[in-house]
C-alpha atoms as a PDB file:
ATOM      1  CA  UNK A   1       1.053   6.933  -4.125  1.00  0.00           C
ATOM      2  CA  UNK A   2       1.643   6.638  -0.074  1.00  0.00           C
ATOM      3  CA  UNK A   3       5.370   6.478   1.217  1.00  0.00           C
ATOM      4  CA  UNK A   4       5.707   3.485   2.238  1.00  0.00           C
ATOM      5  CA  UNK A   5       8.663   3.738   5.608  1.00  0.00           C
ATOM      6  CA  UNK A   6       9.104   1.475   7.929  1.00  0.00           C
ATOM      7  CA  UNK A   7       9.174   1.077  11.970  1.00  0.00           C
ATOM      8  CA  UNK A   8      10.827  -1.050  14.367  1.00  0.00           C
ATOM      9  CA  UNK A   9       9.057  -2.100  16.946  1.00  0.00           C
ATOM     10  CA  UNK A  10      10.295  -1.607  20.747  1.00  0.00           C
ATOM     11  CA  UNK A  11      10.688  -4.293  23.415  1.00  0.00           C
ATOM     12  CA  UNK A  12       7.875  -3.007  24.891  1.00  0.00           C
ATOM     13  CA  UNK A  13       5.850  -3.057  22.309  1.00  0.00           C
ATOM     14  CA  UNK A  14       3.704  -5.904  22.167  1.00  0.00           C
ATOM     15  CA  UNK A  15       1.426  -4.837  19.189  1.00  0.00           C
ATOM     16  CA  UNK A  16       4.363  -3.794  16.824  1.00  0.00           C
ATOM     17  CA  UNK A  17       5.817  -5.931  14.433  1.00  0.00           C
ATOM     18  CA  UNK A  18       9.766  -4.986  12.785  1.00  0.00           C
ATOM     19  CA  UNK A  19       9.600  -4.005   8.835  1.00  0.00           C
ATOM     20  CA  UNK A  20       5.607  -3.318   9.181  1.00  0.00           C
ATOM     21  CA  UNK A  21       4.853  -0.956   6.356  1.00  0.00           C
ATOM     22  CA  UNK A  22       3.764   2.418   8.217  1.00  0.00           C
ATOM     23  CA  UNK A  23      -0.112   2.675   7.302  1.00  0.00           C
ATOM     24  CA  UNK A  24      -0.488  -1.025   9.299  1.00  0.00           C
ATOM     25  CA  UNK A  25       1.390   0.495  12.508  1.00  0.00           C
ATOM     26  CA  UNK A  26       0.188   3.903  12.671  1.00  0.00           C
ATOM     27  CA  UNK A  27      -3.321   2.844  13.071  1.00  0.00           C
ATOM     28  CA  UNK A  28      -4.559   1.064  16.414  1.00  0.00           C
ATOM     29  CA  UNK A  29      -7.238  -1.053  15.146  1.00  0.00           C
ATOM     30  CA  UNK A  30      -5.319  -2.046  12.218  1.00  0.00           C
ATOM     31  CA  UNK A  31      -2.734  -3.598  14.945  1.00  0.00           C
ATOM     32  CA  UNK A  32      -5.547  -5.041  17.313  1.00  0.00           C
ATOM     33  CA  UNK A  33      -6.985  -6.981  14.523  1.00  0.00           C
ATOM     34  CA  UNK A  34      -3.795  -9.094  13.796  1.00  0.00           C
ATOM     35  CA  UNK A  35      -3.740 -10.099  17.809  1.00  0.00           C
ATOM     36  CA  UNK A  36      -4.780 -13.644  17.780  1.00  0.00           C
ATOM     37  CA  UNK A  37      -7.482 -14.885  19.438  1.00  0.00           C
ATOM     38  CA  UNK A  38      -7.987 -18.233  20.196  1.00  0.00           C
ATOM     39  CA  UNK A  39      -5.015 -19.354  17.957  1.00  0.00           C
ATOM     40  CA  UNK A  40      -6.615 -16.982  14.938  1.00  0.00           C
ATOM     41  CA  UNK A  41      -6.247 -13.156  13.942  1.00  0.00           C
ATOM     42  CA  UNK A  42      -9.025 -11.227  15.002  1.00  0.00           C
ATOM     43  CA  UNK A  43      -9.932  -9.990  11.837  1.00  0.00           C
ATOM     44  CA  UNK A  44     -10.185 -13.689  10.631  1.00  0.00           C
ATOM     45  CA  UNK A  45     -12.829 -13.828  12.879  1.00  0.00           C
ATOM     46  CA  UNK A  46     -14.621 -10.597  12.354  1.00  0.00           C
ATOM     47  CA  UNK A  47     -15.109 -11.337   8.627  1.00  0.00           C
ATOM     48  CA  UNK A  48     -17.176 -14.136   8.285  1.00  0.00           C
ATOM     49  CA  UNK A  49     -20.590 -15.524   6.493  1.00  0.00           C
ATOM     50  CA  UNK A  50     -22.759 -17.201   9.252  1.00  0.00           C
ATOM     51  CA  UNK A  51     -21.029 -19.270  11.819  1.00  0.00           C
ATOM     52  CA  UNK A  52     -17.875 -19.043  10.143  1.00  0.00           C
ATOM     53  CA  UNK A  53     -16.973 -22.451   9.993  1.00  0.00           C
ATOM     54  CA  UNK A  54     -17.616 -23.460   6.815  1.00  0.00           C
ATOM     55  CA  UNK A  55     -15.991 -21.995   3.849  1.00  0.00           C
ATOM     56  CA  UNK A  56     -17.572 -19.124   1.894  1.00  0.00           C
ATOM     57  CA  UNK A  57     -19.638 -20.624  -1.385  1.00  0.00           C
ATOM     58  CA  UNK A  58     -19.702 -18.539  -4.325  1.00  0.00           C
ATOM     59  CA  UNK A  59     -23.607 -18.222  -3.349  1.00  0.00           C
ATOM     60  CA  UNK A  60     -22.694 -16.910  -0.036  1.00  0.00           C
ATOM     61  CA  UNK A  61     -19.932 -14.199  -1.171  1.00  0.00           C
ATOM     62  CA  UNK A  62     -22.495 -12.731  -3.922  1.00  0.00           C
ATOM     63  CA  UNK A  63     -25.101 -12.132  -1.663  1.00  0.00           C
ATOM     64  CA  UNK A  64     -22.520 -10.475   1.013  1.00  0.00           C
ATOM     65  CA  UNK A  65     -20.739  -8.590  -2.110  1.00  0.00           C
ATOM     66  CA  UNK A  66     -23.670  -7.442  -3.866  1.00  0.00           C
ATOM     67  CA  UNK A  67     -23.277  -3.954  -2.980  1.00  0.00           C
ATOM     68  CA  UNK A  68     -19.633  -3.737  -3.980  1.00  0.00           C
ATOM     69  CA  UNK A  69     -20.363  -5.389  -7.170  1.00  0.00           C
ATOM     70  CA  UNK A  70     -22.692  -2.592  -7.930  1.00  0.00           C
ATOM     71  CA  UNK A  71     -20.911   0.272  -7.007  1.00  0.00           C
ATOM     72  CA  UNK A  72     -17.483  -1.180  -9.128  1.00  0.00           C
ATOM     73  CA  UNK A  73     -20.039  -1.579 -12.272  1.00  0.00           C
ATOM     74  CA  UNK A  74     -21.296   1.706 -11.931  1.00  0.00           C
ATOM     75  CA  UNK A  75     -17.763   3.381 -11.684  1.00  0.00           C
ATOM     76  CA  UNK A  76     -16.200   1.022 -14.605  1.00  0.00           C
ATOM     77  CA  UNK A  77     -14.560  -1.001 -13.292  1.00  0.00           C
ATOM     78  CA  UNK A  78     -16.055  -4.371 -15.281  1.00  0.00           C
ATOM     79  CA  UNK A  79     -17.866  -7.474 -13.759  1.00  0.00           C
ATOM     80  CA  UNK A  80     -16.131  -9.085 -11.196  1.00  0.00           C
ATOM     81  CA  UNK A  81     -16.302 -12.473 -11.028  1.00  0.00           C
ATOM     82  CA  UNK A  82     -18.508 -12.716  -7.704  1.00  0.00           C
ATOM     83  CA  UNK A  83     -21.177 -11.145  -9.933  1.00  0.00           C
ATOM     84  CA  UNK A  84     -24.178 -12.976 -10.843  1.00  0.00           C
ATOM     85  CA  UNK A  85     -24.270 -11.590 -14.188  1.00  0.00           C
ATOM     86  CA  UNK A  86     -20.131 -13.456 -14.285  1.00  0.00           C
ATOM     87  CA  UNK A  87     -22.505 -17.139 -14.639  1.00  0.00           C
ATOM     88  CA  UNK A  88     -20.728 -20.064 -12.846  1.00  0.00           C
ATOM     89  CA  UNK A  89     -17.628 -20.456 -11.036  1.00  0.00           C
ATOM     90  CA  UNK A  90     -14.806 -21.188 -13.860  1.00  0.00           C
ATOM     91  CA  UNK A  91     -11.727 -21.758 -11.321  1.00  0.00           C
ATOM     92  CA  UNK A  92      -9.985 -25.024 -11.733  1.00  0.00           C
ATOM     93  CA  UNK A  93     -11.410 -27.305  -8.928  1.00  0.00           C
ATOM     94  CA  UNK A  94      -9.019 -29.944  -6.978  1.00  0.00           C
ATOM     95  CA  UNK A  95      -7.700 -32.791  -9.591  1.00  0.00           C
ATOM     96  CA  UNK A  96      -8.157 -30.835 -12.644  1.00  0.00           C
ATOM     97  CA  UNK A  97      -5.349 -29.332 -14.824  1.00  0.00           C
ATOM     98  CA  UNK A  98      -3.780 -25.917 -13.058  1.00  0.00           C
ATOM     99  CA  UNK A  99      -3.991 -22.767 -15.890  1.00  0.00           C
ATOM    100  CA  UNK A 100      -1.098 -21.640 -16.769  1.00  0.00           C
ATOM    101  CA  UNK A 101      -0.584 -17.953 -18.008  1.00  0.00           C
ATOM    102  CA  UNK A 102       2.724 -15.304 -18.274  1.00  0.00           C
ATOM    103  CA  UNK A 103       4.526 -13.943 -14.934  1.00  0.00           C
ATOM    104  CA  UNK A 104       6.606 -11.253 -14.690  1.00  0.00           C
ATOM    105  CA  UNK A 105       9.295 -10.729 -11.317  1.00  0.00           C
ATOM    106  CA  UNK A 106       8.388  -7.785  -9.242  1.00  0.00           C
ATOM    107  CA  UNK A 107      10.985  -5.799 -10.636  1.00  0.00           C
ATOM    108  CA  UNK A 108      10.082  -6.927 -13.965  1.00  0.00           C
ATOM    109  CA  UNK A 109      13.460  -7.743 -14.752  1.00  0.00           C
ATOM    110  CA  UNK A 110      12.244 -11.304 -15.851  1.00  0.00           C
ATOM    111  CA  UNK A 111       9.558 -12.941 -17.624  1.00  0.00           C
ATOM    112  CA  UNK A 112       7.925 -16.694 -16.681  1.00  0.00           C
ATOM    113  CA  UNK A 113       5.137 -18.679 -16.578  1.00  0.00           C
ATOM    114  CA  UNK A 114       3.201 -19.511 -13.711  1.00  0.00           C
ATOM    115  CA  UNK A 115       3.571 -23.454 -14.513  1.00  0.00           C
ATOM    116  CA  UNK A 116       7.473 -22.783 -14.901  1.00  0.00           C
ATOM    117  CA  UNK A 117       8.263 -20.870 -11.736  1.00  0.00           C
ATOM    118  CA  UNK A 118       5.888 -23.612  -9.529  1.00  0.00           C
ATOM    119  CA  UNK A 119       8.468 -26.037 -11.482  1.00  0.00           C
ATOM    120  CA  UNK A 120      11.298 -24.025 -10.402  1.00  0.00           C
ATOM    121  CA  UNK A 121      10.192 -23.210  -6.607  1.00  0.00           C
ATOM    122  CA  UNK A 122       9.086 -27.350  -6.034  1.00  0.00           C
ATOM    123  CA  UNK A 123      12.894 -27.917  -7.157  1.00  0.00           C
ATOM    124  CA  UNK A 124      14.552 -25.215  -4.822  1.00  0.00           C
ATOM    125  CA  UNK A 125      12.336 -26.386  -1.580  1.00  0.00           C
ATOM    126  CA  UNK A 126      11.314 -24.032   0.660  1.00  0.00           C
ATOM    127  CA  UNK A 127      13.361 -21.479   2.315  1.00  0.00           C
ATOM    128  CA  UNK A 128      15.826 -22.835   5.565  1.00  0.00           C
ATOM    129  CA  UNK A 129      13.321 -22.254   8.424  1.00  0.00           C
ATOM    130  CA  UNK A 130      14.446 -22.061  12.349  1.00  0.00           C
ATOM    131  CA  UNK A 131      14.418 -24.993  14.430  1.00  0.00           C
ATOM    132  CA  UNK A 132      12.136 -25.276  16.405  1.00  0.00           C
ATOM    133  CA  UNK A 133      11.704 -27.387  19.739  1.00  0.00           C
ATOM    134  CA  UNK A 134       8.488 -28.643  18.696  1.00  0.00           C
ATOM    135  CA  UNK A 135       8.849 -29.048  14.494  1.00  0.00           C
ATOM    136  CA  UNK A 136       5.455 -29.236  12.001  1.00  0.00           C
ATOM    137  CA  UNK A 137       5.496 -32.382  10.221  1.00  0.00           C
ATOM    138  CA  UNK A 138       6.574 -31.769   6.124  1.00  0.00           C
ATOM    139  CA  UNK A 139       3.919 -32.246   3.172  1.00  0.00           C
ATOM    140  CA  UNK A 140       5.140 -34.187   0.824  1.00  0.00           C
ATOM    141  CA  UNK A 141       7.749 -33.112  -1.765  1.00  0.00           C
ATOM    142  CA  UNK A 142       6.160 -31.710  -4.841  1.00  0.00           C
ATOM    143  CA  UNK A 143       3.442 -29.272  -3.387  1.00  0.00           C
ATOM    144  CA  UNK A 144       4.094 -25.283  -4.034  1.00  0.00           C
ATOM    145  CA  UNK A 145       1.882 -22.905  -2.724  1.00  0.00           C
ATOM    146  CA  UNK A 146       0.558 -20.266  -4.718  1.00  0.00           C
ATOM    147  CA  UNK A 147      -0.768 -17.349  -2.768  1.00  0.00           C
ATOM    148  CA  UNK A 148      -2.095 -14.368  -4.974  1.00  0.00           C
ATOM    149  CA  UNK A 149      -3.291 -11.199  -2.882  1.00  0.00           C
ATOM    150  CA  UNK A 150      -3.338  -7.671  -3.429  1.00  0.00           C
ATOM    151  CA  UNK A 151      -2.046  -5.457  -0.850  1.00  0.00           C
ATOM    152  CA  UNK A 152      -5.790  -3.074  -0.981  1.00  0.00           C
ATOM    153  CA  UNK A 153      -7.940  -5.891   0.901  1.00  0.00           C
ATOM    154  CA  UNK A 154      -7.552  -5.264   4.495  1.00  0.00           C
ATOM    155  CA  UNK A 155      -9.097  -8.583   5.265  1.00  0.00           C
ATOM    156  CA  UNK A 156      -5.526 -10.010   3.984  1.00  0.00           C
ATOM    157  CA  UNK A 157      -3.261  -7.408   5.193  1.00  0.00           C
ATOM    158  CA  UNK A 158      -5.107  -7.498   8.552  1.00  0.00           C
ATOM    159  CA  UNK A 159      -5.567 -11.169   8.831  1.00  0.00           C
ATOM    160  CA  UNK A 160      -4.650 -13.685   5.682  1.00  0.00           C
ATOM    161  CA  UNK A 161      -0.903 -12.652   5.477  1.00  0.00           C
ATOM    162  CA  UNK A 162      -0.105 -13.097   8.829  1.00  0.00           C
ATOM    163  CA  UNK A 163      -1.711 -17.146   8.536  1.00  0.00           C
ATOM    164  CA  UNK A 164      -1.302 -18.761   5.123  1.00  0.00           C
ATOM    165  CA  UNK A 165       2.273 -18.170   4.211  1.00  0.00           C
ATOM    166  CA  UNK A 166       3.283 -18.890   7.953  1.00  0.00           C
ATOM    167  CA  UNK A 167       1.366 -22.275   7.413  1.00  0.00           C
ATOM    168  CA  UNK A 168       2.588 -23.166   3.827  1.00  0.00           C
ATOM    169  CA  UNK A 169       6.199 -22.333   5.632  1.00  0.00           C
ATOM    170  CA  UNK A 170       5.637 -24.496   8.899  1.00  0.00           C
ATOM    171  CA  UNK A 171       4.592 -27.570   6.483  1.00  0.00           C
ATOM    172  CA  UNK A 172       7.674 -27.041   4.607  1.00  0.00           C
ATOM    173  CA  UNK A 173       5.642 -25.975   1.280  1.00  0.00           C
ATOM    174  CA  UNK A 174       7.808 -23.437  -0.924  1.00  0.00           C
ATOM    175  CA  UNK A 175       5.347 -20.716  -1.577  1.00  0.00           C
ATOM    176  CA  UNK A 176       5.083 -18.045  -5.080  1.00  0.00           C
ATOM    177  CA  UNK A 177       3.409 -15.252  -4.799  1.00  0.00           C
ATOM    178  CA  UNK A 178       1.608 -13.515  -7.313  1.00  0.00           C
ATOM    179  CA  UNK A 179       0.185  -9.735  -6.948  1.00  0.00           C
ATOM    180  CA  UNK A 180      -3.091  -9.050  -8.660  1.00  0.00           C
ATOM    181  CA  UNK A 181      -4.981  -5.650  -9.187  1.00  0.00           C
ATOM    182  CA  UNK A 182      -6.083  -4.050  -6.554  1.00  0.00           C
ATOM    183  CA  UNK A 183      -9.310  -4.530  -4.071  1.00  0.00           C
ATOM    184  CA  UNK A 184      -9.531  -1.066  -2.627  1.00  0.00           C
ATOM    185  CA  UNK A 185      -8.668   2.000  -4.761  1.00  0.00           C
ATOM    186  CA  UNK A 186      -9.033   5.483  -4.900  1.00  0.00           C
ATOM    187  CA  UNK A 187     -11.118   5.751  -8.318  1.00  0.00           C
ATOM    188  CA  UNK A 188     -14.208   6.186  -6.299  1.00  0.00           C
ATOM    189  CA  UNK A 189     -14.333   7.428  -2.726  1.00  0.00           C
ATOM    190  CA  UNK A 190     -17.337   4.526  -3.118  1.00  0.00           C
ATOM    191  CA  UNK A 191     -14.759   2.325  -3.709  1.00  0.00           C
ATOM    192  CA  UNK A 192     -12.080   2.962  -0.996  1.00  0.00           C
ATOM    193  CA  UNK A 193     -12.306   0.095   1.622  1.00  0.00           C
ATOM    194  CA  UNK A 194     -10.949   1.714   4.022  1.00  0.00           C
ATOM    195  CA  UNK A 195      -8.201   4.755   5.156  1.00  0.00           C
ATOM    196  CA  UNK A 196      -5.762   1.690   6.696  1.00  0.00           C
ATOM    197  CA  UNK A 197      -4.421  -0.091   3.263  1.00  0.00           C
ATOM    198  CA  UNK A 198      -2.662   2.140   0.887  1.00  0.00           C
ATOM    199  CA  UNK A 199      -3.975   4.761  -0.945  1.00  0.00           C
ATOM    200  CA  UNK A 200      -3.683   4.326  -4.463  1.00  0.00           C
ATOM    201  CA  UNK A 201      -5.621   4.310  -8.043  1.00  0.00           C
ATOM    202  CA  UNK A 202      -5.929   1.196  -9.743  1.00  0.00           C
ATOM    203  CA  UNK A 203      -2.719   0.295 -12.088  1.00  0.00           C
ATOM    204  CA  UNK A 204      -2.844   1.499 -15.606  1.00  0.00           C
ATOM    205  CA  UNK A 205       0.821   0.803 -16.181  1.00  0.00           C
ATOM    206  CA  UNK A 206       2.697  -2.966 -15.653  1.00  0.00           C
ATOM    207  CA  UNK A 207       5.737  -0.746 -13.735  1.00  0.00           C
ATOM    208  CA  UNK A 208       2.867   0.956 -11.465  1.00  0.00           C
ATOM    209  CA  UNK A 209       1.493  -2.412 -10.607  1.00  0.00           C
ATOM    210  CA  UNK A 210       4.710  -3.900  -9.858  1.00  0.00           C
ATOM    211  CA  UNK A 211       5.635  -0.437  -7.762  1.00  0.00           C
ATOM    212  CA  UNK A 212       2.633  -1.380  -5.235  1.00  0.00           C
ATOM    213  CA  UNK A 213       3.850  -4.921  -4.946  1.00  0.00           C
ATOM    214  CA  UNK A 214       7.416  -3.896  -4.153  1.00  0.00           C
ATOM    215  CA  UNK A 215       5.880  -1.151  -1.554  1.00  0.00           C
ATOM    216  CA  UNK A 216       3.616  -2.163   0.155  1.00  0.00           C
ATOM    217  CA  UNK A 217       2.995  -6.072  -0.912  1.00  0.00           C
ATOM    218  CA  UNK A 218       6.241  -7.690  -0.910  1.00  0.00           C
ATOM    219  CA  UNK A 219       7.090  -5.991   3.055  1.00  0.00           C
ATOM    220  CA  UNK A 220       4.255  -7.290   4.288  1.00  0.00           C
ATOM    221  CA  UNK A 221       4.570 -10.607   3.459  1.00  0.00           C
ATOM    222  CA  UNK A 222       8.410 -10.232   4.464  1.00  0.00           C
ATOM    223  CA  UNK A 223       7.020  -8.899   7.988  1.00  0.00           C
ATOM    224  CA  UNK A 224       4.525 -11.597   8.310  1.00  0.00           C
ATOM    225  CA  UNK A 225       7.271 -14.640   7.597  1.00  0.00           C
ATOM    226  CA  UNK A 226       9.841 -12.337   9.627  1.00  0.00           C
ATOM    227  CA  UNK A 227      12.205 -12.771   6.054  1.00  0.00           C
ATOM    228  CA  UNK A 228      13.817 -10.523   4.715  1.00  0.00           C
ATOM    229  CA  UNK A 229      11.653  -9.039   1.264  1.00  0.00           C
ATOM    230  CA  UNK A 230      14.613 -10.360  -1.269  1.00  0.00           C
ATOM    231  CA  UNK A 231      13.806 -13.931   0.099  1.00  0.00           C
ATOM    232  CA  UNK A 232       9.930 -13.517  -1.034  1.00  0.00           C
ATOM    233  CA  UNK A 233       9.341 -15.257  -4.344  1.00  0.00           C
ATOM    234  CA  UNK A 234       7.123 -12.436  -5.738  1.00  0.00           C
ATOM    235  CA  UNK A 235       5.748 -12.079  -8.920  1.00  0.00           C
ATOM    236  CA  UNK A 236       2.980 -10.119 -10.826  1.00  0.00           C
ATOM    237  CA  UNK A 237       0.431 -10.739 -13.006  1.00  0.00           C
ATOM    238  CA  UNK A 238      -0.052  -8.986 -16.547  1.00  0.00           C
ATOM    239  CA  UNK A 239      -2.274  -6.182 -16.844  1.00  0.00           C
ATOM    240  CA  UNK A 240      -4.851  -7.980 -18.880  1.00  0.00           C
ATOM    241  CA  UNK A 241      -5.280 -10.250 -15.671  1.00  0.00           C
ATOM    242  CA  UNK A 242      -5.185 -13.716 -17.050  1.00  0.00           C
ATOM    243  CA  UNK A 243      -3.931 -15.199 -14.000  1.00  0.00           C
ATOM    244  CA  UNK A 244      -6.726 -13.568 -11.369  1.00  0.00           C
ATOM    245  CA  UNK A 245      -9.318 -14.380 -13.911  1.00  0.00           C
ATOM    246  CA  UNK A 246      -8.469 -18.437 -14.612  1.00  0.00           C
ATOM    247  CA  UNK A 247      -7.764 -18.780 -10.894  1.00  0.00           C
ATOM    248  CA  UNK A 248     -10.687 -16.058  -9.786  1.00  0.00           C
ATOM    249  CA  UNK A 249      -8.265 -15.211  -7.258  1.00  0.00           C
ATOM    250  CA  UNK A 250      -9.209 -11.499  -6.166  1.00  0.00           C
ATOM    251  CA  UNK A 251      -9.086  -9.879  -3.525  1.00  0.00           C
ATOM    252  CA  UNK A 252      -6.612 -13.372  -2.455  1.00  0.00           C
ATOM    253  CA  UNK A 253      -7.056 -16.857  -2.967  1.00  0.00           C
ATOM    254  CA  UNK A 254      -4.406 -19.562  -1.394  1.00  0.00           C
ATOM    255  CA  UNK A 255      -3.959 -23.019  -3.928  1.00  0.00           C
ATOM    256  CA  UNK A 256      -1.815 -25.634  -3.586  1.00  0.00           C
ATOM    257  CA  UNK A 257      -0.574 -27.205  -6.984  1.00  0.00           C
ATOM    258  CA  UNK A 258       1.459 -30.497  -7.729  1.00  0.00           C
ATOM    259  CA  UNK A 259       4.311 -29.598  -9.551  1.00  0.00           C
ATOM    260  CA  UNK A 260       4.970 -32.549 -10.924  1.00  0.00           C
ATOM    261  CA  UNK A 261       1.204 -33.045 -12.611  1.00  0.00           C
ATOM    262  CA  UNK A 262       0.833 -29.358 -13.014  1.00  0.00           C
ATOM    263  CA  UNK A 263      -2.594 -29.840 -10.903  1.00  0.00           C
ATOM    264  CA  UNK A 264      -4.618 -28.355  -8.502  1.00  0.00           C
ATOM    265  CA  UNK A 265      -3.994 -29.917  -5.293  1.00  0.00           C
ATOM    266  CA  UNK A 266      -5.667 -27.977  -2.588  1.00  0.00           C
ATOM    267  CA  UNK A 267      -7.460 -24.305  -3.076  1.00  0.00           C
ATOM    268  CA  UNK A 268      -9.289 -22.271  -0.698  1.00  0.00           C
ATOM    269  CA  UNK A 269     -12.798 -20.982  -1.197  1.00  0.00           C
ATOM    270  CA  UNK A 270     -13.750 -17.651  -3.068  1.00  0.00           C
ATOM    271  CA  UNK A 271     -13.530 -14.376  -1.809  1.00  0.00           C
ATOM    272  CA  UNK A 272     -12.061 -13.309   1.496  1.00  0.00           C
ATOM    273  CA  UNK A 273     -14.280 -14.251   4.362  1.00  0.00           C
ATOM    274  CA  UNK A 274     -14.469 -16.958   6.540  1.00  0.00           C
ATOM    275  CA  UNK A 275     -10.584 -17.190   6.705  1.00  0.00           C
ATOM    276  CA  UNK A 276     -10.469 -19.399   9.668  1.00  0.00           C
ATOM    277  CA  UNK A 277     -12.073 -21.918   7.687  1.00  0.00           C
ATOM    278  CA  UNK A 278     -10.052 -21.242   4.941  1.00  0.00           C
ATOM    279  CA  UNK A 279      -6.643 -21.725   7.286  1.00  0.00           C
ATOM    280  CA  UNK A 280      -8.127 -24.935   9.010  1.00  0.00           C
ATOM    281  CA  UNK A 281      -8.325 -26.244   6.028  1.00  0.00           C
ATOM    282  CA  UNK A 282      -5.340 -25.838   4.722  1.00  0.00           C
ATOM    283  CA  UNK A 283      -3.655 -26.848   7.604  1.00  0.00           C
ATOM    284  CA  UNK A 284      -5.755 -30.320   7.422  1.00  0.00           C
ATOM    285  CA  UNK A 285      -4.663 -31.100   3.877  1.00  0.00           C
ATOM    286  CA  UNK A 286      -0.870 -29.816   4.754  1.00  0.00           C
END
């Protein structure tokens, strides 16, 4: 597994962000794709189907992942759910009863259930935020983001972290997050997404799984919200999966969920492309 240190970034430095985990800084392009441009990450932009500004079907992310699929099949790594041979999308859809499935804390000191920590996070409220001279309006009381990622897809680490927790957080929406497998791994060379997320085989062990959240997921998110990583609500899912399979949530998938009706209230499209779409709307239903 990679070290994962730290840097702090100089006043100087415009492209440096404090508490970035070291294989995000020490890389130029990795840096140059957070800069926003027009209002949006850069890699948001660079990873899109078509125009962009729609929302990635299921259709659309097969026929763009086809070639992963088929190299993760070959190299055992079982059918992911953007495979054709999966059959139809089984996430819960807006309205419709939110699964609910065991959590453990990231340093597996406790045990939950998703259901039960949403209940717990919608009664906390959000974190106290910084004013701010020109405030987001609030969602209503009773929405809890639920933002599960894995800290192997570049596309997230590069773009989605530094836009959905920041606008769950602006809106005033608590936010849990739960780490699933991981995207990119060293298994296969085939496999490895690229040489700027960590470098690491995929979990066989719950406290393995939970290491890579703590090392290299949990900082992230902390750099991205500018917290400080005990203030994330982090969890992890069980090795079997449950949660990333009901919600098909690899690589990351955002969802809103009423924690009063235990329902889906707002959930992003499948896969990771076509973020800005993804983050506009989001930010309309906030």
């Amino acid at each position: 597994m990679a070290p994962c240190r730290h840097r702090v970034a100089g006043v100087a430095d415009m492209l440096g962000t404090p508490d970035v985990p070291a294989y995000q800084e020490a890389c130029l392009a990795a840096r140059l794709t957070r800069l926003r441009v027009l209002g949006w990450p850069l890699a948001l932009r660079l990873c899109t189907t078509d125009d962009g500004n729609e929302d990635a079907t299921l259709d659309e992310l097969r026929v763009y992942m086809k070639e992963t699929h088929r190299l993760r099949e070959a190299h055992g790594q079982g059918i992911p759910w953007w495979s054709a041979e999966y059959g139809p999308e089984r996430a819960p859809v807006v309205g419709a009863n939110a699964p609910d499935g065991p959590l453990k804390s990231a340093g597996l000191s406790r045990s939950s259930t998703l259901l039960q920590v949403v209940r717990e996070a919608a009664s906390k409220g959000p974190p106290a935020s910084r004013r701010s001279w020109f405030p987001t309006p609030k969602a209503r009381k009773g929405l809890v983001g639920v933002v599960f990622y894995s800290a192997t897809c570049r596309v997230w680490n590069w773009g989605g972290v530094w836009t959905f927790p920041q606008l769950l957080n602006d809106y005033g929406v608590p936010i849990v997050f739960v780490y699933v497998s991981e995207y990119s791994v060293t298994d296969s060379d085939a496999l490895t997404d690229s040489s700027y997320v960590p470098v690491v085989d995929q979990p066989k062990e719950e406290n393995w799984k939970a290491a890579n959240c703590l090392l290299f997921g949990v900082p992230m998110v902390a750099a991205a919200l500018g917290w400080r990583p005990d203030r994330v609500d982090q969890y992890v899912d069980g090795m079997d999966r449950a949660l990333e399979s009901a919600y098909e949530a690899a690589p990351w998938r955002v969802y809103v969920l009423d924690a009063a009706s235990s329902t889906i209230a707002f959930r992003t499209g499948p896969g990771p492309l076509n973020g800005i779409a993804k983050a506009r709307a989001l930010s309309d239903f906030l």
